[in-house]
Protein backbone atom coordinates (compact mmCIF):
# COMPACT_ATOMS: atom_id res chain seq x y z
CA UNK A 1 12.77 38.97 95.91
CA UNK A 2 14.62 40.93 93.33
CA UNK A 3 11.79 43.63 93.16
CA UNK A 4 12.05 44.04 97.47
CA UNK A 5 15.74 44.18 97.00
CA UNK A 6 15.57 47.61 94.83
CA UNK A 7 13.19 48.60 97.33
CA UNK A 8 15.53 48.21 99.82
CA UNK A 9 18.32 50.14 98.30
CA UNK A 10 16.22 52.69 97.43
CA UNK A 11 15.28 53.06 100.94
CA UNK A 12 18.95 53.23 101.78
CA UNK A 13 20.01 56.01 99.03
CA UNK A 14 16.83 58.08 100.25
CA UNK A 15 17.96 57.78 103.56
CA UNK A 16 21.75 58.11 103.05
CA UNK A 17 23.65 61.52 103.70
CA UNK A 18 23.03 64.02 101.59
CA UNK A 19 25.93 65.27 98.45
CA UNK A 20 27.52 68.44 98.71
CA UNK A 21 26.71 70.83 95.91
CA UNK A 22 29.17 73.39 94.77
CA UNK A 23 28.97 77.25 95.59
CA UNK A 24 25.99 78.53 93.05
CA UNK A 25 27.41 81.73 93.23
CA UNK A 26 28.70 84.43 95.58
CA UNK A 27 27.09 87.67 96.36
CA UNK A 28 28.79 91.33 96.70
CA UNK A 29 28.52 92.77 100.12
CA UNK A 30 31.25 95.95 99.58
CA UNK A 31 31.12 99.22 98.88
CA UNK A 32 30.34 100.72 95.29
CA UNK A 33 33.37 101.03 93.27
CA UNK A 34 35.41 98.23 90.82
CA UNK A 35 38.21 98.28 93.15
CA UNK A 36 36.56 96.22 95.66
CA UNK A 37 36.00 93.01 94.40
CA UNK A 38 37.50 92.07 91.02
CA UNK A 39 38.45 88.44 88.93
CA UNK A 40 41.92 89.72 87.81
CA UNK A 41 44.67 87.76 85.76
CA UNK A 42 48.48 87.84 85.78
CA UNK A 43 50.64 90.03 86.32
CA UNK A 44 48.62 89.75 89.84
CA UNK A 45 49.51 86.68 92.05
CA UNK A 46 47.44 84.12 90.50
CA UNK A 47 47.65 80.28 92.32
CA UNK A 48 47.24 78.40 88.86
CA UNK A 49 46.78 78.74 85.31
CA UNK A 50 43.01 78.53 84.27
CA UNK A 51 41.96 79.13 88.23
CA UNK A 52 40.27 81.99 88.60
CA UNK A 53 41.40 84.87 91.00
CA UNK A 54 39.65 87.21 92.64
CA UNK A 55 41.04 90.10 94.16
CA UNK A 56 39.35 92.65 97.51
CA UNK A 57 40.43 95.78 98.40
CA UNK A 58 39.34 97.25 101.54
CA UNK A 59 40.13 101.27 101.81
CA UNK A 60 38.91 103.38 104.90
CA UNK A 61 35.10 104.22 105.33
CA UNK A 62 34.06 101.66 103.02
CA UNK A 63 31.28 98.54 103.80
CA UNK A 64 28.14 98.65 101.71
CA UNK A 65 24.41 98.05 102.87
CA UNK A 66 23.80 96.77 105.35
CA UNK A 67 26.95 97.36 107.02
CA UNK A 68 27.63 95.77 110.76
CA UNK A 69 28.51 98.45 113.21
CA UNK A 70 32.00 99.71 113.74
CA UNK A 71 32.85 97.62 110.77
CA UNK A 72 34.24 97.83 107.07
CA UNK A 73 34.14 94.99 104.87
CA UNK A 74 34.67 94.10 100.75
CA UNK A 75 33.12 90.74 100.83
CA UNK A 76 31.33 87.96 98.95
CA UNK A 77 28.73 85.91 100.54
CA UNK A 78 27.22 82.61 99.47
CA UNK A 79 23.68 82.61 97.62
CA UNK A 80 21.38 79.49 97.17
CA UNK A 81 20.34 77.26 99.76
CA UNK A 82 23.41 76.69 101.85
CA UNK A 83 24.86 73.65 102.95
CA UNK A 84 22.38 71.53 105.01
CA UNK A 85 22.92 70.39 108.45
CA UNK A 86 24.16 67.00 107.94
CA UNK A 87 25.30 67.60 104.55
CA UNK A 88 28.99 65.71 104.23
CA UNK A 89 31.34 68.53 102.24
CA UNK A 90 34.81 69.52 102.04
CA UNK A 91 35.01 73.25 100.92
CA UNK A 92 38.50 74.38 99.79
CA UNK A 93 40.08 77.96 98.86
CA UNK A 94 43.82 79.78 98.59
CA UNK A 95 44.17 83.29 99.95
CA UNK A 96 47.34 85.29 99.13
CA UNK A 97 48.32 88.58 101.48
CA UNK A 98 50.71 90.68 99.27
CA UNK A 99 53.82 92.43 100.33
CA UNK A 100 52.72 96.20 101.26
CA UNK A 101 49.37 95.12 103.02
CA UNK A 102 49.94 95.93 106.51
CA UNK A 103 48.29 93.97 109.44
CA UNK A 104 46.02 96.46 111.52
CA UNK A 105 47.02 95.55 116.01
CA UNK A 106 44.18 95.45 117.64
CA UNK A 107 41.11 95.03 114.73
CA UNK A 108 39.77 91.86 113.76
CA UNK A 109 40.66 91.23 109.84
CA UNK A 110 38.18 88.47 109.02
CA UNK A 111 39.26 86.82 105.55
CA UNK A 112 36.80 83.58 105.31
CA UNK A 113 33.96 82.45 107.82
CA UNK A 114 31.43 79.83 107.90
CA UNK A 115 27.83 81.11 109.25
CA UNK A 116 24.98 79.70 110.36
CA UNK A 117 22.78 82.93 110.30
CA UNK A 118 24.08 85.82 112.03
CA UNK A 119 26.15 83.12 114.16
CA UNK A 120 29.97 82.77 112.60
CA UNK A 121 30.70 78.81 113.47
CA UNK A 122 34.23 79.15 112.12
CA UNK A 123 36.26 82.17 111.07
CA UNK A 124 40.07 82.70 109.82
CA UNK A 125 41.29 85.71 110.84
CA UNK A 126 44.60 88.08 110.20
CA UNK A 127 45.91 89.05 113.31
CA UNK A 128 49.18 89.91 114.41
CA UNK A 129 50.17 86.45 115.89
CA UNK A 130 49.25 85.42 111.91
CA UNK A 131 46.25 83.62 110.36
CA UNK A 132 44.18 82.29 113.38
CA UNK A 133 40.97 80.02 113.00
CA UNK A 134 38.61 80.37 115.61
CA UNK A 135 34.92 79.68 116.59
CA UNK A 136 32.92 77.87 118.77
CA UNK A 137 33.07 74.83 116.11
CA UNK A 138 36.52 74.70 117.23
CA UNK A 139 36.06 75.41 120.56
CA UNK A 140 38.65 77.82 120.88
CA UNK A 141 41.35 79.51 118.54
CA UNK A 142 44.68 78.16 116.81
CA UNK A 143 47.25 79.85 114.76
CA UNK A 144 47.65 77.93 111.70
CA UNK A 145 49.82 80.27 109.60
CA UNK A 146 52.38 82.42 111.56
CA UNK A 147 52.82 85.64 110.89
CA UNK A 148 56.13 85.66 109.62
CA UNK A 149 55.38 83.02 107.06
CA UNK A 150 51.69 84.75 106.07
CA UNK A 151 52.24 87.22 103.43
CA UNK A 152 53.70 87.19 99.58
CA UNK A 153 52.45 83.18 98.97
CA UNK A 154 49.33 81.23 99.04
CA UNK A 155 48.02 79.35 101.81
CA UNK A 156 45.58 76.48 100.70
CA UNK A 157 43.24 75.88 103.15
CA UNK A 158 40.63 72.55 103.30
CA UNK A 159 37.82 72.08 105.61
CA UNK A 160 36.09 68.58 105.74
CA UNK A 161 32.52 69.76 107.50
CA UNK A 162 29.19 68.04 108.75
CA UNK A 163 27.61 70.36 110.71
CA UNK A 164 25.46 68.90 113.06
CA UNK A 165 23.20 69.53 116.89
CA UNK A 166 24.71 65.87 117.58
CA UNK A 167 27.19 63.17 117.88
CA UNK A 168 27.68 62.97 114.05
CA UNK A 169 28.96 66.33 113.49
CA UNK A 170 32.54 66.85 112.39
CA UNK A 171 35.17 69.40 111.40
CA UNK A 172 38.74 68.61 110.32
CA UNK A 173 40.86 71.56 108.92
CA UNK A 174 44.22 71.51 106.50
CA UNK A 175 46.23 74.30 105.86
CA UNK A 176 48.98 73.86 102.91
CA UNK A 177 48.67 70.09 103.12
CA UNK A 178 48.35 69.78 107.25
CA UNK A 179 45.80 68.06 108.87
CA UNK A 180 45.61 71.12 111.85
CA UNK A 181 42.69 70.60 113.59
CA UNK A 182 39.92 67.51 114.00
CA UNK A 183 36.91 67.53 116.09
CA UNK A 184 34.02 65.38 116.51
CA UNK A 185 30.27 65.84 118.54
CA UNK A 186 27.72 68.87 118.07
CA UNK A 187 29.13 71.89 116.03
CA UNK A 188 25.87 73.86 115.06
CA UNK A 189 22.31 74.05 115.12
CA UNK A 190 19.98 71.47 113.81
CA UNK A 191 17.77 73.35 111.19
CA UNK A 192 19.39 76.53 109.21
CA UNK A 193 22.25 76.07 106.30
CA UNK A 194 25.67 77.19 106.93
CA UNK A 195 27.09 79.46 104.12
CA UNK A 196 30.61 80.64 103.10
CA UNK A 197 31.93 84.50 103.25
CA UNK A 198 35.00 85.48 102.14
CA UNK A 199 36.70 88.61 101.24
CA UNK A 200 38.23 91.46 104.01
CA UNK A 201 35.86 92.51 107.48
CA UNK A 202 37.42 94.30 109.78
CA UNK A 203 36.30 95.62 113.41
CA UNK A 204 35.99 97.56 115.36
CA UNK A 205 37.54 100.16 113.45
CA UNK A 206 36.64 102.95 116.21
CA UNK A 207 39.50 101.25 118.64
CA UNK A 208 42.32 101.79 115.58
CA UNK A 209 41.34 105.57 115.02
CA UNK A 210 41.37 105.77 118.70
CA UNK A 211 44.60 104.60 119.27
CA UNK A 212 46.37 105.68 116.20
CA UNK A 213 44.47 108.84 115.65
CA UNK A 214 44.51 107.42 111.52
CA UNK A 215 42.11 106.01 109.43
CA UNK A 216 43.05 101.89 108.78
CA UNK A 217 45.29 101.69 105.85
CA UNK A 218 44.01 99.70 102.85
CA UNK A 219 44.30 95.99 102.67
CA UNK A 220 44.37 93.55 99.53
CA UNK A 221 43.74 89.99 99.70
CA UNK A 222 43.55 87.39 96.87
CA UNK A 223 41.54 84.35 96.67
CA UNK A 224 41.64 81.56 94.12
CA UNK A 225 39.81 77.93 94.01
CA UNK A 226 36.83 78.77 96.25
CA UNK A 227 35.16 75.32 95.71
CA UNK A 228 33.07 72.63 97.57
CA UNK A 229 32.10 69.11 97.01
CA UNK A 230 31.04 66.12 98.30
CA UNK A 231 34.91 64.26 97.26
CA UNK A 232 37.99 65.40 98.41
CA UNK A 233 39.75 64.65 95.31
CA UNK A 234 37.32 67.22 93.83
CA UNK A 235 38.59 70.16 95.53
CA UNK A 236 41.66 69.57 97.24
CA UNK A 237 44.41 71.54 95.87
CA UNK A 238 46.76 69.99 97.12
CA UNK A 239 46.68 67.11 95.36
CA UNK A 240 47.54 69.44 91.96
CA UNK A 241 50.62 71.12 93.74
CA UNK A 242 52.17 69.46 96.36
């Protein structure tokens, strides 16, 4: 009995949900050049002590191989095997706009985006209404920091995930300690892992030279924490400064 009993379990911890790993690493997709991406220390905005901070800086013409059309970007990307389809995870990161970086009407300033291939399932994006998460995981678009309130402080944001082609999927997003969005059913397709990117893409940066007869200005963005795990408590930032 007590031998088909361990059997048992085992069958049940084969069969449970898979743990969320945390990011093996990040991979540079920017242009050449130490400006671009960079771990930097105080005096720049840094969210904690011991955190580390990484700072992009995206000036005209540049993108890096292979670059999307119409686009400039100073990115990192997520290497290793991805988070699995049914994988349980909450991934967590602060971003910090500083005073002097200008938003750009009319382009698309992607700062952090969940894909599933070339498909983006989530995306937070500067615009001029503020930070904005959209995607068809949410099945539409929300501001969740306004503009006025976006730039010179850190914005912690939380995403509790299990992407999924069926009923069990789920997405739930926080932003400084709000609960902003929760959604439950299908959210993405059944076999390839989703990945993080974060950094500064912007398109399409023919339709700002058009209309302003300029080249886009240069942005900065900061990110700290960029973490995921299977436990909240693991992650959440919040819990340290709030």
């Amino acid at each position: 009995m007590r031998l088909a009993g361990l059997v048992a379990l085992a069958g049940l911890i084969a069969t449970g949900p898979a743990l969320a790993q945390d990011f093996p690493g990040f991979a540079r997709q920017a242009a050449g050049g130490g400006h671009a991406v960079m771990e930097v220390a105080q005096p720049h905005p840094v969210r904690l002590p011991g955190i580390v901070t990484t700072r992009f800086e995206l000036r005209a013409g540049e993108c890096g191989a292979p670059c999307p059309a119409d686009t400039e970007r100073a990115e990192r990307g997520e290497e290793g095997p991805g988070l699995a389809p049914g994988t349980e995870a909450f991934t967590a990161f602060s971003l910090f706009i500083p005073r002097g970086t200008t938003a750009t009407p009319g382009l698309t300033v992607t700062l952090a985006k969940l894909v599933q291939g070339d498909r983006v399932l989530l995306a937070l994006d500067w615009r001029e209404a503020g930070l904005v998460a959209s995607g068809p995981a949410l099945g539409g678009e929300t501001v969740v920091v306004p503009a006025n309130a976006l730039t010179q402080r850190w914005h912690d944001v939380l995403i509790d995930q299990r992407w999924s082609a069926g009923a069990e999927g789920r997405l739930a997003l926080w932003v400084n300690g709000q609960r902003l969005v929760q959604r439950a059913g299908a959210n993405a397709a059944a076999a390839a892992p989703v990945r993080l990117v974060h950094g500064l893409s912007r398109s399409p940066v023919s339709a700002w030279t058009a209309r302003f007869g300029a080249r886009v200005p240069t942005q900065v963005v900061y990110f700290a924490h960029v973490r995921r795990d299977a436990d909240r408590a693991a992650v959440d930032i919040d819990l340290r400064v709030r």
